[in-house]
Protein backbone atom coordinates (compact mmCIF):
# COMPACT_ATOMS: atom_id res chain seq x y z
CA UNK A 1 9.25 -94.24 -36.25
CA UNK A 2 8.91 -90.59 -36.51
CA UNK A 3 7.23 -90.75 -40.45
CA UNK A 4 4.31 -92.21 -38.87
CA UNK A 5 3.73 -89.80 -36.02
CA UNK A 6 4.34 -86.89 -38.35
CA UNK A 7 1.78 -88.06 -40.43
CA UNK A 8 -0.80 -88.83 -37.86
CA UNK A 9 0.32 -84.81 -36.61
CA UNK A 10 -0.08 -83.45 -40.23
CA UNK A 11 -3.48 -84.90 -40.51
CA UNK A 12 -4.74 -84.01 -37.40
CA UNK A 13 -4.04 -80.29 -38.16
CA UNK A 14 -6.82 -78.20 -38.89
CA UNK A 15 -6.38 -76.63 -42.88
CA UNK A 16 -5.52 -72.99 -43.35
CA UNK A 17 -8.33 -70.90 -43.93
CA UNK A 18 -9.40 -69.98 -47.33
CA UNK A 19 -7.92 -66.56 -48.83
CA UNK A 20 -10.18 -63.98 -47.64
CA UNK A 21 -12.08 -62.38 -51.25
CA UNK A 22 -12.82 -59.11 -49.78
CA UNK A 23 -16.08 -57.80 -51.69
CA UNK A 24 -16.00 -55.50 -54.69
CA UNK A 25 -18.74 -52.85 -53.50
CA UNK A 26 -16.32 -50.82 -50.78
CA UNK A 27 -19.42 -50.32 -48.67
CA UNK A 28 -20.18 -53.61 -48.61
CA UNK A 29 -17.30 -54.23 -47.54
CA UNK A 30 -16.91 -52.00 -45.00
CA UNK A 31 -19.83 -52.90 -43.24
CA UNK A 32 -18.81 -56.31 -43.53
CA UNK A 33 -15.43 -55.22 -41.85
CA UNK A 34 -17.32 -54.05 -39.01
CA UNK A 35 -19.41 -57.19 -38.56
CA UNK A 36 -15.98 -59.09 -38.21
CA UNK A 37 -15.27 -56.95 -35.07
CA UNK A 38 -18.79 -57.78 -33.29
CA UNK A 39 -18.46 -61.84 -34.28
CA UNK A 40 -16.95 -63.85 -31.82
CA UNK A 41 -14.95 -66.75 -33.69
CA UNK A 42 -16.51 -70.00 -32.06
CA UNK A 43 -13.24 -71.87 -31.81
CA UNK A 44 -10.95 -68.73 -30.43
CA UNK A 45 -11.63 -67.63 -26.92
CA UNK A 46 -12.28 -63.82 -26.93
CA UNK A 47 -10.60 -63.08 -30.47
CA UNK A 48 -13.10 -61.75 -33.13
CA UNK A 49 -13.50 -63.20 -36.68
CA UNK A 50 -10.99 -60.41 -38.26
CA UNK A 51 -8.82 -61.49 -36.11
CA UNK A 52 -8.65 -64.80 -36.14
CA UNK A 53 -6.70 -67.71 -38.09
CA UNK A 54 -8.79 -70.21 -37.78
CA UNK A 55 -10.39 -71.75 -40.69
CA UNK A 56 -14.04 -71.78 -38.77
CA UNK A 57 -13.27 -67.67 -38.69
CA UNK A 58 -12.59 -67.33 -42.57
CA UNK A 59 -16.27 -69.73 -43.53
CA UNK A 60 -17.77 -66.87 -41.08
CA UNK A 61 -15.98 -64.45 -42.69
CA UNK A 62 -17.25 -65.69 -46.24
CA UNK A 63 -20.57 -66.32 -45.29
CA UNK A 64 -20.85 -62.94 -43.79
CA UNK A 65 -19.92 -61.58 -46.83
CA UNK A 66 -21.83 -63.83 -48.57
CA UNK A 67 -25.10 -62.75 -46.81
CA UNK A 68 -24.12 -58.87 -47.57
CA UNK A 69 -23.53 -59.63 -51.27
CA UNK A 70 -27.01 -60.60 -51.04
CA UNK A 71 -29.07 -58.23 -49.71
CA UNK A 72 -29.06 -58.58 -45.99
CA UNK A 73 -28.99 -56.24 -43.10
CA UNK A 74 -26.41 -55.96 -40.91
CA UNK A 75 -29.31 -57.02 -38.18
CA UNK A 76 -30.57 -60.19 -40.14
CA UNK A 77 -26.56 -61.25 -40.58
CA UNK A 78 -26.92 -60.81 -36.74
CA UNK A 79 -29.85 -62.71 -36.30
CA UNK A 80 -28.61 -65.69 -38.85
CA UNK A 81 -25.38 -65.87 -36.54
CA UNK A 82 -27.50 -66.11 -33.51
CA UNK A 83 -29.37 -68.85 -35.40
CA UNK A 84 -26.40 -71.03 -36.29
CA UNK A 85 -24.36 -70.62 -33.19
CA UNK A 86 -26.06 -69.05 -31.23
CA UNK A 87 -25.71 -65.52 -28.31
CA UNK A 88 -22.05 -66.16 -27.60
CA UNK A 89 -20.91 -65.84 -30.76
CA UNK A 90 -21.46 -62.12 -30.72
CA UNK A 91 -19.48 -60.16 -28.37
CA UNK A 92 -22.67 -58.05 -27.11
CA UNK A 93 -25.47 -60.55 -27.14
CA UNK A 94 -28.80 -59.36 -27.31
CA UNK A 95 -30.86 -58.59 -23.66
CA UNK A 96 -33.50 -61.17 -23.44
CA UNK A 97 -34.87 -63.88 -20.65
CA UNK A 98 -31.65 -66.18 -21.92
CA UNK A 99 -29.03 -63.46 -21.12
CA UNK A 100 -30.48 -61.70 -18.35
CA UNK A 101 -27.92 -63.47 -16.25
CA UNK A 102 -25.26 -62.40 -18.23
CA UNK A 103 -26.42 -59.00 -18.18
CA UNK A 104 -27.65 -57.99 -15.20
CA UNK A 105 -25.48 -61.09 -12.90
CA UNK A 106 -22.53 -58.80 -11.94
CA UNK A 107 -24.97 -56.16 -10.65
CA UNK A 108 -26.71 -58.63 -8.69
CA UNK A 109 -23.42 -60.11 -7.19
CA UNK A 110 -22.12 -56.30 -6.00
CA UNK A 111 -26.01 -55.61 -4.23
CA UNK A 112 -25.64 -59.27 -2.63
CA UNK A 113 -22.54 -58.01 -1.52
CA UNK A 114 -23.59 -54.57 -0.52
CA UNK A 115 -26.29 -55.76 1.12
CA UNK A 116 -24.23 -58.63 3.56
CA UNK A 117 -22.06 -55.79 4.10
CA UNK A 118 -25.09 -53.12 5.82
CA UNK A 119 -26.08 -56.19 7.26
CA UNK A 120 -23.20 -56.88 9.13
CA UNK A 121 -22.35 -52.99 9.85
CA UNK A 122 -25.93 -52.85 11.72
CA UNK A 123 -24.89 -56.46 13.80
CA UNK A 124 -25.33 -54.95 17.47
CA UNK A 125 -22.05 -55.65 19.23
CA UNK A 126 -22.37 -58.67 21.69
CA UNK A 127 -22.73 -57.02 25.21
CA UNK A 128 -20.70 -58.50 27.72
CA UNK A 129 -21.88 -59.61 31.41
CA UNK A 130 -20.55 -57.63 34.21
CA UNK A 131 -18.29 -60.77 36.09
CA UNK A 132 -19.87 -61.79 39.93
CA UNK A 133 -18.39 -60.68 43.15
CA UNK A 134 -16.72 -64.20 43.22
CA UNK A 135 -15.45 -64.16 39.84
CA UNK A 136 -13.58 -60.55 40.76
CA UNK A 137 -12.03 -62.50 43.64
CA UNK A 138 -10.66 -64.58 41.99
CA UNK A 139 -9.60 -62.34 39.20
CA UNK A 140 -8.04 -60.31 42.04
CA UNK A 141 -5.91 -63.21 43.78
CA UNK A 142 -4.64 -64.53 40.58
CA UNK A 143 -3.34 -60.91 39.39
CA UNK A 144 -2.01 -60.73 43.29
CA UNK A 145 -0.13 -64.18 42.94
CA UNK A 146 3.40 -63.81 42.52
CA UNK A 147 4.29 -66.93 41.08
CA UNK A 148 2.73 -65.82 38.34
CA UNK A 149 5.27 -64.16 35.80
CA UNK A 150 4.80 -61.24 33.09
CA UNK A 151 5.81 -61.84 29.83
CA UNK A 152 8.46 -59.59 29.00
CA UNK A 153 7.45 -59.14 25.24
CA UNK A 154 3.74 -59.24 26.44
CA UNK A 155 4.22 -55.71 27.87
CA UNK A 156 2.15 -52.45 26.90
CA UNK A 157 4.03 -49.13 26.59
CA UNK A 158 1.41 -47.36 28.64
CA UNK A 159 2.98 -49.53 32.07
CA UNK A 160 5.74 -46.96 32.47
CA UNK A 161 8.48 -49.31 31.96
């Protein structure tokens, strides 16, 4: 009973990623290093490509390098990223019409907010009716009537008691 599920598990697992061949040219290299950190791995949330396991991270990581080896800027490795996966996969996507929401949202939210707040701080306070001769009256006899009772735990410590 358990060979079969252990083989349906071992299947199911995703494959280690490929060694890493870090490129000969240190520069290369280097720069490639610091397009790892700016890659978002597409199957990790928030973890870059150096950091990652996955084996999705190590083919970015190769073709990265791959695209260095070659020739390419670090902006047209960018731009070939963008391409394939596309603006999440970098941690600071580019500003354009398709991120301005991402960008420029949280601002947006906190001058909404500011601005329901000024707009509620200039609300004019609702201004209550002086009450009728009748409506003292009666005010007056019920604060008269004895069988009414005080709460004890009701009381303010300006009544002297």
């Amino acid at each position: 009973m358990a060979a079969p599920l252990l083989a349906v598990m071992l299947t199911a697992a995703e494959p280690p990623a490929a060694l890493d061949r870090p490129l000969t040219d240190a520069g290369q290299e280097a720069r490639a290093q610091a397009l790892f950190k700016d890659v978002r791995c597409v199957v990790c949330q928030h973890e870059s490509i150096a950091d990652s396991p996955a084996g999705v991270a190590g083919d970015m990581r190769r073709l990265i390098r791959e695209e260095i080896a070659s020739g390419a800027t670090d902006q047209q490795v960018r731009d070939d990223l963008v391409r394939r996966f596309g603006d999440y996969v970098l941690f600071t996507p580019p500003v354009r019409a398709g991120t301005w929401l991402l960008w420029f949202g949280p601002f947006a939210l906190i001058a909404l907010a500011a601005l329901i707040l000024v707009l509620r701080s200039r609300r004019r306070a609702v201004e209550t009716t002086p009450l009728s001769p009748e409506e003292e009256a009666r005010l007056d006899e019920v604060l008269r009537n004895e069988k009414l009772r005080r709460d004890p735990d009701a009381t303010s410590p300006h009544d002297g008691r």
